[in-house]
PDB file of N, CA and C in Angstrom:
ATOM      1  N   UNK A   1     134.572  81.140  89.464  1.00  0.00           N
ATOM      2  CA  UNK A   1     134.539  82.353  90.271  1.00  0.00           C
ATOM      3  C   UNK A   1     135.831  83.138  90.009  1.00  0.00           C
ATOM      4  N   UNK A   2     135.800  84.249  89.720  1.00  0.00           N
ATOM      5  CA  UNK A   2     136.668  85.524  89.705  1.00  0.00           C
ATOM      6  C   UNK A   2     137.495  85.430  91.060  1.00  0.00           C
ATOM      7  N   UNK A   3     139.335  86.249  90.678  1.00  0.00           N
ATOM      8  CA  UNK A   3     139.532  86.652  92.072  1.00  0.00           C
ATOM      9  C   UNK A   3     139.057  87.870  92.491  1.00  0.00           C
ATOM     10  N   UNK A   4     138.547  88.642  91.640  1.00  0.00           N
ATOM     11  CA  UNK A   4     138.246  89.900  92.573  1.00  0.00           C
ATOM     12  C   UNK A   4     136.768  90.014  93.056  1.00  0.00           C
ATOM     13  N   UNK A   5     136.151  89.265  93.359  1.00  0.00           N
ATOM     14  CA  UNK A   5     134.821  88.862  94.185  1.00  0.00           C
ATOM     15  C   UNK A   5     135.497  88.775  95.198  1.00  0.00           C
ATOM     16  N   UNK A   6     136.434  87.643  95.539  1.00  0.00           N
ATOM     17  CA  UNK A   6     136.873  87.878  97.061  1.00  0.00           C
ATOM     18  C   UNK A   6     136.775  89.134  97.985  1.00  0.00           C
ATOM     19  N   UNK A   7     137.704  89.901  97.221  1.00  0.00           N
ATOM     20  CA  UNK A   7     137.652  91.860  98.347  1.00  0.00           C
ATOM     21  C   UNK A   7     136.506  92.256  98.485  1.00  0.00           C
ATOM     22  N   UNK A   8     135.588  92.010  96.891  1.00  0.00           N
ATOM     23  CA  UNK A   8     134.572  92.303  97.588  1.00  0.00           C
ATOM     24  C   UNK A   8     133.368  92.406  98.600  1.00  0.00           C
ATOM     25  N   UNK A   9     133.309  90.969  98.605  1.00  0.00           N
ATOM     26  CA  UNK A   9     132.896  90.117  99.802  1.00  0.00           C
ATOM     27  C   UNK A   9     133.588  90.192 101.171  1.00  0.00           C
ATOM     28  N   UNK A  10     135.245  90.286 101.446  1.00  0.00           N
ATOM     29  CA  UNK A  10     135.435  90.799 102.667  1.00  0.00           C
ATOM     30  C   UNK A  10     135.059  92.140 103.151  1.00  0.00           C
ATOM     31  N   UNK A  11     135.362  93.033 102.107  1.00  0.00           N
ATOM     32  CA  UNK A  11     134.193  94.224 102.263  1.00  0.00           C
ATOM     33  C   UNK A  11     133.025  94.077 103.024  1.00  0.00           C
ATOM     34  N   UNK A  12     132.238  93.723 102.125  1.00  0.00           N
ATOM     35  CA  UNK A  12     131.190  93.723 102.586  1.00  0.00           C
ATOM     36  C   UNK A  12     130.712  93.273 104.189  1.00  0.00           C
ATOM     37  N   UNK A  13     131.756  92.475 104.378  1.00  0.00           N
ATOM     38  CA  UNK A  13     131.751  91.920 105.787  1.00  0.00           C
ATOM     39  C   UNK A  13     132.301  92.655 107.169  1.00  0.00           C
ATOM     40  N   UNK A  14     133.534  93.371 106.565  1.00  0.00           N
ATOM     41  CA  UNK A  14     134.231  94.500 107.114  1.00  0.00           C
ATOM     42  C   UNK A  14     133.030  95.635 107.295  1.00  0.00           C
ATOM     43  N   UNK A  15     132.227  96.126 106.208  1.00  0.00           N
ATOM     44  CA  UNK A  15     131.452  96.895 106.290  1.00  0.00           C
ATOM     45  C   UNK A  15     130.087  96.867 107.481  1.00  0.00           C
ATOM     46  N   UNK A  16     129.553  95.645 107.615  1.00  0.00           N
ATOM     47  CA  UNK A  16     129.083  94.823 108.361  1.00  0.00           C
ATOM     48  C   UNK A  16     129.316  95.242 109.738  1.00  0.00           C
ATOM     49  N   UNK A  17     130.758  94.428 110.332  1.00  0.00           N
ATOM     50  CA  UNK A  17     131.243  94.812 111.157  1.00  0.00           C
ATOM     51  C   UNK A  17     131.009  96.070 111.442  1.00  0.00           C
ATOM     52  N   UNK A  18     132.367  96.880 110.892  1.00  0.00           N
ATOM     53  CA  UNK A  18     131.736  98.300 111.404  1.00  0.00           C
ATOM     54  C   UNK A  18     130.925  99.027 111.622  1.00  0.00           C
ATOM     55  N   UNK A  19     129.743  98.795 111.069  1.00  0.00           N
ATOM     56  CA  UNK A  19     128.313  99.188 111.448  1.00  0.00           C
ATOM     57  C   UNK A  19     128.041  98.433 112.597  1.00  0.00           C
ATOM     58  N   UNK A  20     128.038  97.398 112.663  1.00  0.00           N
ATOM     59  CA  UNK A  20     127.389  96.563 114.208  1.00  0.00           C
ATOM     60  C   UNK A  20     128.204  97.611 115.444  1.00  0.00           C
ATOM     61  N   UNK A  21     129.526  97.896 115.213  1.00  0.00           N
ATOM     62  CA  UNK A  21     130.146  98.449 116.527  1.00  0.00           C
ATOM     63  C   UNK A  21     129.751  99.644 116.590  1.00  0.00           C
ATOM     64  N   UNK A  22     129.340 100.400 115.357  1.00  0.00           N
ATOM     65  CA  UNK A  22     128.569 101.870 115.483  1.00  0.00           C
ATOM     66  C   UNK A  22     127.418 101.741 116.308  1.00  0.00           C
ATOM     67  N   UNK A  23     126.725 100.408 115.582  1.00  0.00           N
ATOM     68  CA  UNK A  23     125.357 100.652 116.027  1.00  0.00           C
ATOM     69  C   UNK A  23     124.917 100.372 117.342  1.00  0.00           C
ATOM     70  N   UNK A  24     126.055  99.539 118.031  1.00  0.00           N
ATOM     71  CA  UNK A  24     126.370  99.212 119.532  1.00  0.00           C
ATOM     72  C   UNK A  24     126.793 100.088 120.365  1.00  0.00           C
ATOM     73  N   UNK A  25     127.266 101.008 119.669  1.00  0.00           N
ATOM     74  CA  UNK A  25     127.578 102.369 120.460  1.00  0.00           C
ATOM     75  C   UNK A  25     129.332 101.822 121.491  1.00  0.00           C
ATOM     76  N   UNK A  26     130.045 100.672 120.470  1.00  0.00           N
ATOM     77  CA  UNK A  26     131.413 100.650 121.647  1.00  0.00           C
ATOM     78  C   UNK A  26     132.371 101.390 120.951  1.00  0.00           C
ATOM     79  N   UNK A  27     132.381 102.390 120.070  1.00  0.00           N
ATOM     80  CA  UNK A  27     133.337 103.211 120.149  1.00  0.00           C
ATOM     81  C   UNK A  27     132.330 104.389 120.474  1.00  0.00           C
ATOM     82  N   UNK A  28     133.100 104.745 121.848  1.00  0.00           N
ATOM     83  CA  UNK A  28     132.574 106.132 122.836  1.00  0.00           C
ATOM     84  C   UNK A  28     133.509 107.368 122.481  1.00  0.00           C
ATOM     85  N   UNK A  29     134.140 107.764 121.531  1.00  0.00           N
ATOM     86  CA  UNK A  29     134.975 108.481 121.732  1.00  0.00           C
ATOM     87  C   UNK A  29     133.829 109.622 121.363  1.00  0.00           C
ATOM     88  N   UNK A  30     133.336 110.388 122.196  1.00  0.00           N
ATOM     89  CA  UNK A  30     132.811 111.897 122.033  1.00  0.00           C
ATOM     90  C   UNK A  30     133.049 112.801 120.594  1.00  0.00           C
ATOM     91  N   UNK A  31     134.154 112.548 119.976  1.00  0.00           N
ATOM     92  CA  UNK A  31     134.279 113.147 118.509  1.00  0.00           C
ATOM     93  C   UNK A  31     134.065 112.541 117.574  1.00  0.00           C
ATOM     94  N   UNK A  32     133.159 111.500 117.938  1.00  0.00           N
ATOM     95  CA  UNK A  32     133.023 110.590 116.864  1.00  0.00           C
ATOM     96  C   UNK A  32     131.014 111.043 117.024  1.00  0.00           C
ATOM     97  N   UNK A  33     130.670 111.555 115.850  1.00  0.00           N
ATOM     98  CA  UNK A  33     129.193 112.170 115.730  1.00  0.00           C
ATOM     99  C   UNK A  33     128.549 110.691 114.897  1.00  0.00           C
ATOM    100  N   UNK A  34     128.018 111.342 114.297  1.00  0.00           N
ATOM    101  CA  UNK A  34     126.588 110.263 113.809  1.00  0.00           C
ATOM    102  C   UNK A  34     126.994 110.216 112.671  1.00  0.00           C
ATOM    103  N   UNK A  35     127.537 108.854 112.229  1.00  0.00           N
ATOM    104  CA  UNK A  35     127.899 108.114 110.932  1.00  0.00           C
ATOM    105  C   UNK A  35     127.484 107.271 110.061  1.00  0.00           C
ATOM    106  N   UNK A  36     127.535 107.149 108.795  1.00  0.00           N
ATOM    107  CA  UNK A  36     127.185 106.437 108.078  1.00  0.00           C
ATOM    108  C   UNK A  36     127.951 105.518 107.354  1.00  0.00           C
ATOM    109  N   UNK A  37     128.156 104.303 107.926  1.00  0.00           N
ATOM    110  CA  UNK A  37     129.579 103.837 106.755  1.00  0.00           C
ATOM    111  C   UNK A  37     129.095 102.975 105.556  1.00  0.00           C
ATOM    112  N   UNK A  38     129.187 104.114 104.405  1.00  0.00           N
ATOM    113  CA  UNK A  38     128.974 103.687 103.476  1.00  0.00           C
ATOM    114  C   UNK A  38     129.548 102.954 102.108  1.00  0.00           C
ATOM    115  N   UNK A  39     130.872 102.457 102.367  1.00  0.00           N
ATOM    116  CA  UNK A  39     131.590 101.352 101.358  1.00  0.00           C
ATOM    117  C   UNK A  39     132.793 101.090 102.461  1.00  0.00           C
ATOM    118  N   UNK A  40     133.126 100.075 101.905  1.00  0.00           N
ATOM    119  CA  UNK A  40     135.079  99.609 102.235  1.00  0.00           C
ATOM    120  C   UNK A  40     135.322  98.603 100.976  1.00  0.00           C
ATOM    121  N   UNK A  41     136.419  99.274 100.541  1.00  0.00           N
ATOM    122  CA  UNK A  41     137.326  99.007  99.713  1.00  0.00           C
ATOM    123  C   UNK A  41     138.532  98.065 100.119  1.00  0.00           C
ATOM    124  N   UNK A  42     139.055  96.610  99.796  1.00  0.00           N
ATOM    125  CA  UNK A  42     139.682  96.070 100.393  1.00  0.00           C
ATOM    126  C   UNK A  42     140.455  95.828  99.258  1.00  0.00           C
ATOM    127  N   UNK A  43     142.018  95.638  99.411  1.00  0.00           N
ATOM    128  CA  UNK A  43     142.938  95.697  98.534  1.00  0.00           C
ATOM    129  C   UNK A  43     142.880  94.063  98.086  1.00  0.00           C
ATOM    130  N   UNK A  44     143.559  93.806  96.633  1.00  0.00           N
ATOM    131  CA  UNK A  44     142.993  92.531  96.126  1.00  0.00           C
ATOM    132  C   UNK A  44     143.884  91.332  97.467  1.00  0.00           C
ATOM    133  N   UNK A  45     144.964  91.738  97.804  1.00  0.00           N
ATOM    134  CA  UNK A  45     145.884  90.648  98.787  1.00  0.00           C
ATOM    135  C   UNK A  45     145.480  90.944 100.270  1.00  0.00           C
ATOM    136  N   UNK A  46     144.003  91.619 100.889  1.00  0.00           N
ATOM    137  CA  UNK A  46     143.334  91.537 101.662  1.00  0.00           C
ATOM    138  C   UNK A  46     143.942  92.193 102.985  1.00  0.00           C
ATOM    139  N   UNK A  47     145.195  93.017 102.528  1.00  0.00           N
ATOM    140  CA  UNK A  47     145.585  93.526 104.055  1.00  0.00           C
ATOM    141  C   UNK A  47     145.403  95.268 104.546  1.00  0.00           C
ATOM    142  N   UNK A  48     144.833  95.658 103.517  1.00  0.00           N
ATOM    143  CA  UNK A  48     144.370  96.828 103.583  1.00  0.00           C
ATOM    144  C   UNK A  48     143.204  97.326 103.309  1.00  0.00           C
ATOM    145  N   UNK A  49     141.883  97.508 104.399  1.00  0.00           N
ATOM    146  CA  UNK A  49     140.705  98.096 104.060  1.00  0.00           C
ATOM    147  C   UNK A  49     140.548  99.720 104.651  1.00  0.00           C
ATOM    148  N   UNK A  50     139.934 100.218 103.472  1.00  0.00           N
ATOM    149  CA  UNK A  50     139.762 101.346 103.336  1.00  0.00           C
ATOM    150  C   UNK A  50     138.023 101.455 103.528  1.00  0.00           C
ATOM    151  N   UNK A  51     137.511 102.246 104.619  1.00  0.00           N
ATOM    152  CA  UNK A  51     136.550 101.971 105.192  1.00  0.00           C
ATOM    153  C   UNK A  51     135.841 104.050 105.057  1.00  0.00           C
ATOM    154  N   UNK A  52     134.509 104.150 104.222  1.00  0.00           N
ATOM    155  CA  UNK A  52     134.374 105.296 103.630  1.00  0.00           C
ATOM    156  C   UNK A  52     132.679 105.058 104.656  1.00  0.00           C
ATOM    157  N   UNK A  53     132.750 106.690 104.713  1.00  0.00           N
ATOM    158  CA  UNK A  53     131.720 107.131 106.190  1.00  0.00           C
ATOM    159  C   UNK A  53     131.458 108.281 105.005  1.00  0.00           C
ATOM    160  N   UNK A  54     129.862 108.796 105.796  1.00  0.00           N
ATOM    161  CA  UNK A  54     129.211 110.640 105.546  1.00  0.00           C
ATOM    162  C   UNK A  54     128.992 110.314 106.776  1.00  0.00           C
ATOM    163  N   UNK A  55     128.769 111.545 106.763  1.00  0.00           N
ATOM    164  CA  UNK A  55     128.035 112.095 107.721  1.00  0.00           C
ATOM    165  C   UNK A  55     127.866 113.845 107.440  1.00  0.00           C
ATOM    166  N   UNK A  56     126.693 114.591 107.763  1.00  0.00           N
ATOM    167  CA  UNK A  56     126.474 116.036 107.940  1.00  0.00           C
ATOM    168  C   UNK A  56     126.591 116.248 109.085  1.00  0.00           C
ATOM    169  N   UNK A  57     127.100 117.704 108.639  1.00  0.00           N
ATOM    170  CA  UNK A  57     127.650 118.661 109.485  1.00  0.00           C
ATOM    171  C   UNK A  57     128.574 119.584 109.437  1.00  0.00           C
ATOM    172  N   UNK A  58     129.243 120.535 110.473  1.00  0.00           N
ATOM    173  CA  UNK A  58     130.202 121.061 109.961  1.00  0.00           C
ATOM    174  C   UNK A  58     131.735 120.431 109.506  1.00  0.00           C
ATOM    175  N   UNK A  59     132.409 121.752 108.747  1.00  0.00           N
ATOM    176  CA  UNK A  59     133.976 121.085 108.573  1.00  0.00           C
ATOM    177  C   UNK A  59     134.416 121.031 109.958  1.00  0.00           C
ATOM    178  N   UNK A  60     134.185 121.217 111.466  1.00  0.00           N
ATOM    179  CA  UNK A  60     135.165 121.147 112.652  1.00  0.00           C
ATOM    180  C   UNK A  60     134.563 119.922 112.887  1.00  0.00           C
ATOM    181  N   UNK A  61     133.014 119.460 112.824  1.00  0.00           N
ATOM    182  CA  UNK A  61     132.809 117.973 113.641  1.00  0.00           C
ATOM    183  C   UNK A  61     133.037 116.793 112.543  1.00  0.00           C
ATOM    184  N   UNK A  62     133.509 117.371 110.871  1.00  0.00           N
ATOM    185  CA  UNK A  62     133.743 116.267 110.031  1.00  0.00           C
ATOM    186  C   UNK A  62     134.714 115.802 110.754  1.00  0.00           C
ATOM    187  N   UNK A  63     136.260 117.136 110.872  1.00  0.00           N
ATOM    188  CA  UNK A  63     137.839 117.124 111.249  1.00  0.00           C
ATOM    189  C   UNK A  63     137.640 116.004 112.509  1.00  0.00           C
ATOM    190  N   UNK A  64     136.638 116.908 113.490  1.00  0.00           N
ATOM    191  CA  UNK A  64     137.064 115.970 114.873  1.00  0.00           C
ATOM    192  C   UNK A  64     136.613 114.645 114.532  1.00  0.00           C
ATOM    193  N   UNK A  65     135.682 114.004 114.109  1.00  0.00           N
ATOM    194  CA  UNK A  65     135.303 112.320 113.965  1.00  0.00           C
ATOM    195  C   UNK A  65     136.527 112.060 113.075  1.00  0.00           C
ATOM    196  N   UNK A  66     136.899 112.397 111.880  1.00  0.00           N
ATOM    197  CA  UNK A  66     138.129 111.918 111.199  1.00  0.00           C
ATOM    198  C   UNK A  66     139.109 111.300 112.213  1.00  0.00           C
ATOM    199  N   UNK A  67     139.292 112.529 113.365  1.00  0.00           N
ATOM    200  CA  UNK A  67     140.184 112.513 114.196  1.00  0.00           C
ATOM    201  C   UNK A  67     139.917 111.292 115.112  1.00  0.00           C
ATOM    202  N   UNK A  68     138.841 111.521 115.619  1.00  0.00           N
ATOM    203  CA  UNK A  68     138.495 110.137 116.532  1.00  0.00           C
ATOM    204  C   UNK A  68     138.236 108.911 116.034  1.00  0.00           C
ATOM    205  N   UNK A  69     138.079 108.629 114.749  1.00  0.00           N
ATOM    206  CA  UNK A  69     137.906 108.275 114.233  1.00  0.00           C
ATOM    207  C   UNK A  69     139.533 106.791 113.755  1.00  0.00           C
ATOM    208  N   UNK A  70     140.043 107.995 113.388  1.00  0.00           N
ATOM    209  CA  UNK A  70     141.876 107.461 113.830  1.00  0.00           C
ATOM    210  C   UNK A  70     142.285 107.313 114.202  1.00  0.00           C
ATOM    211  N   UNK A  71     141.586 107.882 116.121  1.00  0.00           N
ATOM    212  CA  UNK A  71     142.239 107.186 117.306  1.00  0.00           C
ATOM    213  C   UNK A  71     141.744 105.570 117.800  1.00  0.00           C
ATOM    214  N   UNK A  72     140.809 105.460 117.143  1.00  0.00           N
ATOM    215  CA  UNK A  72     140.185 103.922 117.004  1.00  0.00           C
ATOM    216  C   UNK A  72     140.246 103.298 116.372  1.00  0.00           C
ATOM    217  N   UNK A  73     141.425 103.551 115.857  1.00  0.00           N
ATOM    218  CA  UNK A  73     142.105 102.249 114.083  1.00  0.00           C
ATOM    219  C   UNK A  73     142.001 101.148 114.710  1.00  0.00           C
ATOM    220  N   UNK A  74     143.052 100.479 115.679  1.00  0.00           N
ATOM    221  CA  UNK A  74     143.288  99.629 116.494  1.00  0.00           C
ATOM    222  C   UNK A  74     141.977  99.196 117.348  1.00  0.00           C
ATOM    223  N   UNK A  75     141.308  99.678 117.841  1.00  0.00           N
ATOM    224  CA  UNK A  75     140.001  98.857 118.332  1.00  0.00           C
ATOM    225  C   UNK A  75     139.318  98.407 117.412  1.00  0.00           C
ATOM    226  N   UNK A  76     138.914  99.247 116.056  1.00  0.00           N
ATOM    227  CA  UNK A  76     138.204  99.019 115.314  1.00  0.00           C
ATOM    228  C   UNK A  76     138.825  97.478 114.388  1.00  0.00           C
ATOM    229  N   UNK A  77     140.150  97.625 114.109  1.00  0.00           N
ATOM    230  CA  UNK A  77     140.487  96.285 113.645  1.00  0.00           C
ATOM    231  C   UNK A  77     140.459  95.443 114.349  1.00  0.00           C
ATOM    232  N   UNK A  78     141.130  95.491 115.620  1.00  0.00           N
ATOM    233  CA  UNK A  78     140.928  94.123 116.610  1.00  0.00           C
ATOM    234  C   UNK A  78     139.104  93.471 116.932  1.00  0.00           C
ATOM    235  N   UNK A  79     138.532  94.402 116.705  1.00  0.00           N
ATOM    236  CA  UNK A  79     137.104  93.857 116.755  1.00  0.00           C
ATOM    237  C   UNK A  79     136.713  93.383 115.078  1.00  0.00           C
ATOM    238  N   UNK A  80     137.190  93.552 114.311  1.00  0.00           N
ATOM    239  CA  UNK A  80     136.864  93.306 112.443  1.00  0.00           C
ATOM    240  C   UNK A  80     137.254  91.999 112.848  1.00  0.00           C
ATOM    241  N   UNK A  81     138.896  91.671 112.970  1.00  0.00           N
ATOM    242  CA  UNK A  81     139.175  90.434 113.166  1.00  0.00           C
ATOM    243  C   UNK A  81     138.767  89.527 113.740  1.00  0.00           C
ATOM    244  N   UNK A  82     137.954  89.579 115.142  1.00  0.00           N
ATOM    245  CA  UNK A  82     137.664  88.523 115.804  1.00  0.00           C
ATOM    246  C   UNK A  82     136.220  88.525 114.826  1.00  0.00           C
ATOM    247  N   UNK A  83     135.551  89.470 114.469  1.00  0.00           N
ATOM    248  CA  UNK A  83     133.889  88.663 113.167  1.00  0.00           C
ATOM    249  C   UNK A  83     134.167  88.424 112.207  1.00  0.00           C
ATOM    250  N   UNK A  84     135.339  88.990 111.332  1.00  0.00           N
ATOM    251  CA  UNK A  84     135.877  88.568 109.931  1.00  0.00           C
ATOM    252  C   UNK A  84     137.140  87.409 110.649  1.00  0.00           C
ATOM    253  N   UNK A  85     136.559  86.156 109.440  1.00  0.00           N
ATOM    254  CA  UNK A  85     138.074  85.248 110.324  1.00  0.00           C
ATOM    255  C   UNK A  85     138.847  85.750 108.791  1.00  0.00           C
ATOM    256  N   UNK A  86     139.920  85.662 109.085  1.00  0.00           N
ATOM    257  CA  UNK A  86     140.854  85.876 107.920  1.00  0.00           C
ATOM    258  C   UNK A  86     142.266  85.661 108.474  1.00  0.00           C
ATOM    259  N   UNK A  87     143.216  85.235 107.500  1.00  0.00           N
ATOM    260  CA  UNK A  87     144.725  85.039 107.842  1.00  0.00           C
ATOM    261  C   UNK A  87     145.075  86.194 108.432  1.00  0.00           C
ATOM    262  N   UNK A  88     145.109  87.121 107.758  1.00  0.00           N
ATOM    263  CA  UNK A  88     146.208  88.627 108.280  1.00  0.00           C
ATOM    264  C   UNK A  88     144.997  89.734 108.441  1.00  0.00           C
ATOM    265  N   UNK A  89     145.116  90.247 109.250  1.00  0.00           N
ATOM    266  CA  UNK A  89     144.203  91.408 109.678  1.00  0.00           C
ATOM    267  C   UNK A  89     144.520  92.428 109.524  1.00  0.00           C
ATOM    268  N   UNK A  90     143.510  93.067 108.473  1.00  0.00           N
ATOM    269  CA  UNK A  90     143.800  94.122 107.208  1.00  0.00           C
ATOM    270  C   UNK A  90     143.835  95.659 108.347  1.00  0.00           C
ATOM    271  N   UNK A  91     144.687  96.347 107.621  1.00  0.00           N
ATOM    272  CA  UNK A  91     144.749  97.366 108.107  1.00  0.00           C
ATOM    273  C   UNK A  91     143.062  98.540 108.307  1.00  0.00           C
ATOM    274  N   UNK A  92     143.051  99.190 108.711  1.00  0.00           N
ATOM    275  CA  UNK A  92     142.026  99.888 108.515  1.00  0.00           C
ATOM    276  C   UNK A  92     142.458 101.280 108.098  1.00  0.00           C
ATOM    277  N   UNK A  93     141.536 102.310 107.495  1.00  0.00           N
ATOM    278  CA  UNK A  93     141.788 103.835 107.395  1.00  0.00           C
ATOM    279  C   UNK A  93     140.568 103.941 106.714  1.00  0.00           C
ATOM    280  N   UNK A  94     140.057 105.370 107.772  1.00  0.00           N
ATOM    281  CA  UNK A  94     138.440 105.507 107.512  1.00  0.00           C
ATOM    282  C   UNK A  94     139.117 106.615 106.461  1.00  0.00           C
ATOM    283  N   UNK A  95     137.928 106.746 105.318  1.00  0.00           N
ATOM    284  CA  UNK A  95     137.875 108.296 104.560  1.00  0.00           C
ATOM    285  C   UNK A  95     136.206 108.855 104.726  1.00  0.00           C
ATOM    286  N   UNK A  96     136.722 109.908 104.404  1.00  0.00           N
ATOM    287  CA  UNK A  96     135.217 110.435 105.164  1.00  0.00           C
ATOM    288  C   UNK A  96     134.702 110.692 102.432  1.00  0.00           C
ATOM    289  N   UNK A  97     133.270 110.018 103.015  1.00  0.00           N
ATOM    290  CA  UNK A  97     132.999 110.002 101.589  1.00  0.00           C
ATOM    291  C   UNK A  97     131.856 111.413 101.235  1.00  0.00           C
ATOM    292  N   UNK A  98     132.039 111.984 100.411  1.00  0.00           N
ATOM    293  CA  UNK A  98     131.479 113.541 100.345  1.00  0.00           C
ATOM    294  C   UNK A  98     130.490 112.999  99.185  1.00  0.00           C
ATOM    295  N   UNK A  99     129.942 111.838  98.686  1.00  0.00           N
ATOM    296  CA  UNK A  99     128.766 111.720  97.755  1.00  0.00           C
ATOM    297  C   UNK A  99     127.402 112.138  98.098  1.00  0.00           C
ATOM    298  N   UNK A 100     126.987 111.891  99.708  1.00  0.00           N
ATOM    299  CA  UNK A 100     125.897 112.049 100.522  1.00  0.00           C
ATOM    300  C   UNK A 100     125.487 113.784 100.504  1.00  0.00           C
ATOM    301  N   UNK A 101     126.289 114.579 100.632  1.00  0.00           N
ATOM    302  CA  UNK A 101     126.651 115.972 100.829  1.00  0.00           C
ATOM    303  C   UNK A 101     126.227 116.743  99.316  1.00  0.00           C
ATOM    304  N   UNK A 102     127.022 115.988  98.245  1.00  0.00           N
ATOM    305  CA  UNK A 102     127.273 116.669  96.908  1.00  0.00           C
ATOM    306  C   UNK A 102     125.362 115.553  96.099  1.00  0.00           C
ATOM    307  N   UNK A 103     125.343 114.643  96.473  1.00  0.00           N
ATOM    308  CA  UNK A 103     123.848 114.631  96.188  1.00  0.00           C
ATOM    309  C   UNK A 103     122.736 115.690  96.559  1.00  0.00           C
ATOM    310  N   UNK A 104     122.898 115.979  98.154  1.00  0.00           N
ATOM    311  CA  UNK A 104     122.083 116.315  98.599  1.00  0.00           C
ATOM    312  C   UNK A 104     122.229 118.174  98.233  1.00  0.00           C
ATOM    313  N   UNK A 105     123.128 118.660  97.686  1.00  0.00           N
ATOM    314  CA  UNK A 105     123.226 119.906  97.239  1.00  0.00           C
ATOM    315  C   UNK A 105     122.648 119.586  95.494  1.00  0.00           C
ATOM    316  N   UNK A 106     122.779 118.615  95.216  1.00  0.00           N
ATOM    317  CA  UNK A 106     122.051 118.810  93.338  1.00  0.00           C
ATOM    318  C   UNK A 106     120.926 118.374  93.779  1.00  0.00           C
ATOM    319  N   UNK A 107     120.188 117.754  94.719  1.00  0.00           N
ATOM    320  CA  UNK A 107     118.304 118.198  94.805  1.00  0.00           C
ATOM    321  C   UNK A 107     118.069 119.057  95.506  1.00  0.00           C
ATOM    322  N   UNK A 108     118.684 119.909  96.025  1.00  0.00           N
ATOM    323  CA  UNK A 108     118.134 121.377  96.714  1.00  0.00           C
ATOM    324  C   UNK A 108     118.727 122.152  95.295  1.00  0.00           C
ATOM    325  N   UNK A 109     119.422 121.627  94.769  1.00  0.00           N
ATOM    326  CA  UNK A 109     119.221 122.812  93.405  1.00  0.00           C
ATOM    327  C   UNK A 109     118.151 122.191  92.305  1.00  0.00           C
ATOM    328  N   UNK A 110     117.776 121.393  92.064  1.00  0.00           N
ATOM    329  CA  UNK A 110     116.621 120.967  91.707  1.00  0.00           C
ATOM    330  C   UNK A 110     115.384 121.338  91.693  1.00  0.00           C
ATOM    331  N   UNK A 111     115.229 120.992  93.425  1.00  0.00           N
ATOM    332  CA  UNK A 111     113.973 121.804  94.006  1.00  0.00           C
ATOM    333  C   UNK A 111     113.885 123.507  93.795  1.00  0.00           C
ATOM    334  N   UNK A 112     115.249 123.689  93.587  1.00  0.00           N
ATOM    335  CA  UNK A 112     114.948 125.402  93.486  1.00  0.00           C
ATOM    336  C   UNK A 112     114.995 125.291  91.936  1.00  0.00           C
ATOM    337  N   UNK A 113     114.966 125.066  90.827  1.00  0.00           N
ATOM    338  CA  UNK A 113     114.818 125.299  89.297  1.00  0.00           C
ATOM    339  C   UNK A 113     113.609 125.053  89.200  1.00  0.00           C
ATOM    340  N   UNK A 114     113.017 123.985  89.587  1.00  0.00           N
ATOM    341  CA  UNK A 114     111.835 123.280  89.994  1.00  0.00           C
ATOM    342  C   UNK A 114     110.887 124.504  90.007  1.00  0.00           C
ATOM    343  N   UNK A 115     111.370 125.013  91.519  1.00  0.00           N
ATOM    344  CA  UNK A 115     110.184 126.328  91.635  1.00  0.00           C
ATOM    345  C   UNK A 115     110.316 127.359  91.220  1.00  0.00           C
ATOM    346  N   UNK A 116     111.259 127.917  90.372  1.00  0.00           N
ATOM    347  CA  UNK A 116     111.373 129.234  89.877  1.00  0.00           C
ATOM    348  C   UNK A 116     110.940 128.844  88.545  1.00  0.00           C
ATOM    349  N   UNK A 117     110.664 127.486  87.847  1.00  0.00           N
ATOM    350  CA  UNK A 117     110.366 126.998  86.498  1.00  0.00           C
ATOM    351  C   UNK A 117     109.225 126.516  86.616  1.00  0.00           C
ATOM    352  N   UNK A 118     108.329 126.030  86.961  1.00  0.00           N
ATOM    353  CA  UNK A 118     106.995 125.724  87.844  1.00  0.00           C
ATOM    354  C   UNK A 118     106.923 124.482  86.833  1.00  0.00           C
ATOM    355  N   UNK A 119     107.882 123.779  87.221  1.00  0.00           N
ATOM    356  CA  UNK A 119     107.800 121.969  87.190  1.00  0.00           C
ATOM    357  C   UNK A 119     106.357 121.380  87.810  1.00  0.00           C
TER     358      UNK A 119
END
């Protein structure tokens, strides 16, 4: 076995996590809209995960969930840690991931070549 399977696998578990507490609805913070967390990236010495969300909508309710988002570093890790067991409990920092957005603008340009080309 490889060492870099490890991160990936705490990932995946981290990722896990954070979805269960989304999907539980215990972070209430009102600026936090409807998310998708779609990767975490964990550094190879396991103390830093980088935890990547979409979501649609505007740039003020991306800003505000970013925002609330950061005010729940600390809940959000103290709850990773107690379902991920691990020695040191990795930092967190959400990025908001723009692939969901920039897909979904190249098949609405699609669909429009599509119909002006009668695909």
């Amino acid at each position: 076995m490889t060492t870099h399977s490890r991160p990936e696998r705490v990932g995946q578990e981290i990722q896990a996590a954070v979805a269960d507490l989304l999907a539980r609805g215990s972070l209430r913070d009102p600026r936090i809209g409807y998310i998708t967390i779609t990767g975490v990236k964990v550094s190879p010495d396991l103390r830093v995960a980088r935890v990547y969300y979409s979501m649609l909508g505007t740039e003020k309710e991306r800003s505000d969930t970013q925002e609330g988002l950061d005010a729940a570093k600390g809940f959000v890790r103290r709850e990773v840690t107690s379902v991920v067991k691990l020695r040191v409990s990795p930092e967190i920092f959400f990025s908001f991931d723009a692939s969901i957005g920039e897909g979904d603008k190249i098949d609405r340009l699609l669909r429009e070549v599509r119909g002006k080309e009668g695909w």
